[in-house]
C-alpha atoms as a PDB file:
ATOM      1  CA  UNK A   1      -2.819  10.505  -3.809  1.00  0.00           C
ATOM      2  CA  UNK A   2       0.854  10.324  -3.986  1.00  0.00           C
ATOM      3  CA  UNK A   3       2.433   7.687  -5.705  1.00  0.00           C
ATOM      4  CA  UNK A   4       5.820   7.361  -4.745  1.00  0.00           C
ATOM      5  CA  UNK A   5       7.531   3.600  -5.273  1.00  0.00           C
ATOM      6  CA  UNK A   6       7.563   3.585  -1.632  1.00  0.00           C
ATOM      7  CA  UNK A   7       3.683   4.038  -1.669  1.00  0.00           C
ATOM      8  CA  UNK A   8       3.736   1.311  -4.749  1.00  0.00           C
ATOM      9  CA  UNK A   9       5.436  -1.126  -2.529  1.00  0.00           C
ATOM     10  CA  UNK A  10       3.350  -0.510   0.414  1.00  0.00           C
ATOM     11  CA  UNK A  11      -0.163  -1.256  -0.971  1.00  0.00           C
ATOM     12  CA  UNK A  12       1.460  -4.169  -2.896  1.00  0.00           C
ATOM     13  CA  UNK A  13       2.658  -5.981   0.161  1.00  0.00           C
ATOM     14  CA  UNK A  14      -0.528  -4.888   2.066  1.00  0.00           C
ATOM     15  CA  UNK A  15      -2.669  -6.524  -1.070  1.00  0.00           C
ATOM     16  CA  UNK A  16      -0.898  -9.738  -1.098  1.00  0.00           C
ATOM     17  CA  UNK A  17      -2.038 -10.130   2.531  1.00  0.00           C
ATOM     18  CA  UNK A  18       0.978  -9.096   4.474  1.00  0.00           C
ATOM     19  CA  UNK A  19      -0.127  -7.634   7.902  1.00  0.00           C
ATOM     20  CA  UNK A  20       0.874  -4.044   8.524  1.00  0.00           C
ATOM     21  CA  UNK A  21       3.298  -4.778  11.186  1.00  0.00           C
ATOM     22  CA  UNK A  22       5.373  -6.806   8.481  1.00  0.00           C
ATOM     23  CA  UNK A  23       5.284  -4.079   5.920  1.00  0.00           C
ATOM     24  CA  UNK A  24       6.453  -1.404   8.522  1.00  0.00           C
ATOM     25  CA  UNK A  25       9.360  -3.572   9.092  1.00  0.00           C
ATOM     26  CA  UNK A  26      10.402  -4.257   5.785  1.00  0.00           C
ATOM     27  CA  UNK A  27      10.114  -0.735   4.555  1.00  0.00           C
ATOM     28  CA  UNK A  28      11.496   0.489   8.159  1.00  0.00           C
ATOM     29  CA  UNK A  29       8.825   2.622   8.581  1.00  0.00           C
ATOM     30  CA  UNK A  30       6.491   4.066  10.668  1.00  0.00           C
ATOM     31  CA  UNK A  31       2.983   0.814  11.797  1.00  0.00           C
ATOM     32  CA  UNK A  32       0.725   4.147  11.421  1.00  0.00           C
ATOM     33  CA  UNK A  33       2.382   5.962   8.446  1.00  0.00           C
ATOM     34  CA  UNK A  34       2.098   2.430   6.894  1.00  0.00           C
ATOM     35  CA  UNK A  35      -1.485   1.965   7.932  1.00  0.00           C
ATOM     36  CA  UNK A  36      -2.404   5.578   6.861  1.00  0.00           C
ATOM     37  CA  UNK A  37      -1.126   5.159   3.442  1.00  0.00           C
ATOM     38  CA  UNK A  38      -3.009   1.678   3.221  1.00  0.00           C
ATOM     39  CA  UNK A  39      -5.939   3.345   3.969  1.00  0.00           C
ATOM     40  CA  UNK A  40      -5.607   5.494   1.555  1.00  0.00           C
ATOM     41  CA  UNK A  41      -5.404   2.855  -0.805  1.00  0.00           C
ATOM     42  CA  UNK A  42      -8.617   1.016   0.195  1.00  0.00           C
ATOM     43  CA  UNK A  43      -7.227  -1.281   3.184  1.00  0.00           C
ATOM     44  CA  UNK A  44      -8.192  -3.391   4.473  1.00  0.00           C
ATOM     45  CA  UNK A  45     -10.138  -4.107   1.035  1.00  0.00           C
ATOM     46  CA  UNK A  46      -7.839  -6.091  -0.753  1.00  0.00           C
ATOM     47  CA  UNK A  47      -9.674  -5.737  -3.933  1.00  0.00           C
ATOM     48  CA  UNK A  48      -9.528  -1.797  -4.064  1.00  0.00           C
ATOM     49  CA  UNK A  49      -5.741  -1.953  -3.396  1.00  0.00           C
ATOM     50  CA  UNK A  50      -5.283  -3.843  -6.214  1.00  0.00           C
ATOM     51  CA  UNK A  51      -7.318  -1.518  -8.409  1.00  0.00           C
ATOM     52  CA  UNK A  52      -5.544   1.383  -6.856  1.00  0.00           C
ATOM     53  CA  UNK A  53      -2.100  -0.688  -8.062  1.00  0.00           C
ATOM     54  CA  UNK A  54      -3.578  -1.021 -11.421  1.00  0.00           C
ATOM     55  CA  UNK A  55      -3.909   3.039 -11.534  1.00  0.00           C
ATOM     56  CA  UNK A  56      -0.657   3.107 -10.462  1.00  0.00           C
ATOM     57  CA  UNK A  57       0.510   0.999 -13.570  1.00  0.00           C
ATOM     58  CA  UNK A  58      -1.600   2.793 -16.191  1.00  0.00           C
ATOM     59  CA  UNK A  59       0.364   5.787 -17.885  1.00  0.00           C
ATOM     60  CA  UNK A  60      -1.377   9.018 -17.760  1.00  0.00           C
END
């Protein structure tokens, strides 16, 4: 999985319950790039994406 601080940003927003359509236009991206990532992540459990932003916080 990358994790890029765009990527960071993206499951954040999509785990505090912003819809996809939001995030897409904050980031000015892409609704499916957005969504793709996201599901990556877990979406639309919001419980794995905040244990996939926990990895992302945890130095390796």
């Amino acid at each position: 999985m990358c994790t890029t601080p765009e990527h960071r940003t993206i499951v954040a927003m999509l785990a505090a319950g912003s819809p996809v359509w939001y995030v897409a236009a904050v980031t000015k991206s892409d609704r499916h790039y957005i969504y793709t990532v996201g599901a990556q992540h877990g979406y639309p459990d919001r419980v794995a994406m905040r244990q996939s932003l926990r990895q992302f916080a945890e130095p390796r």
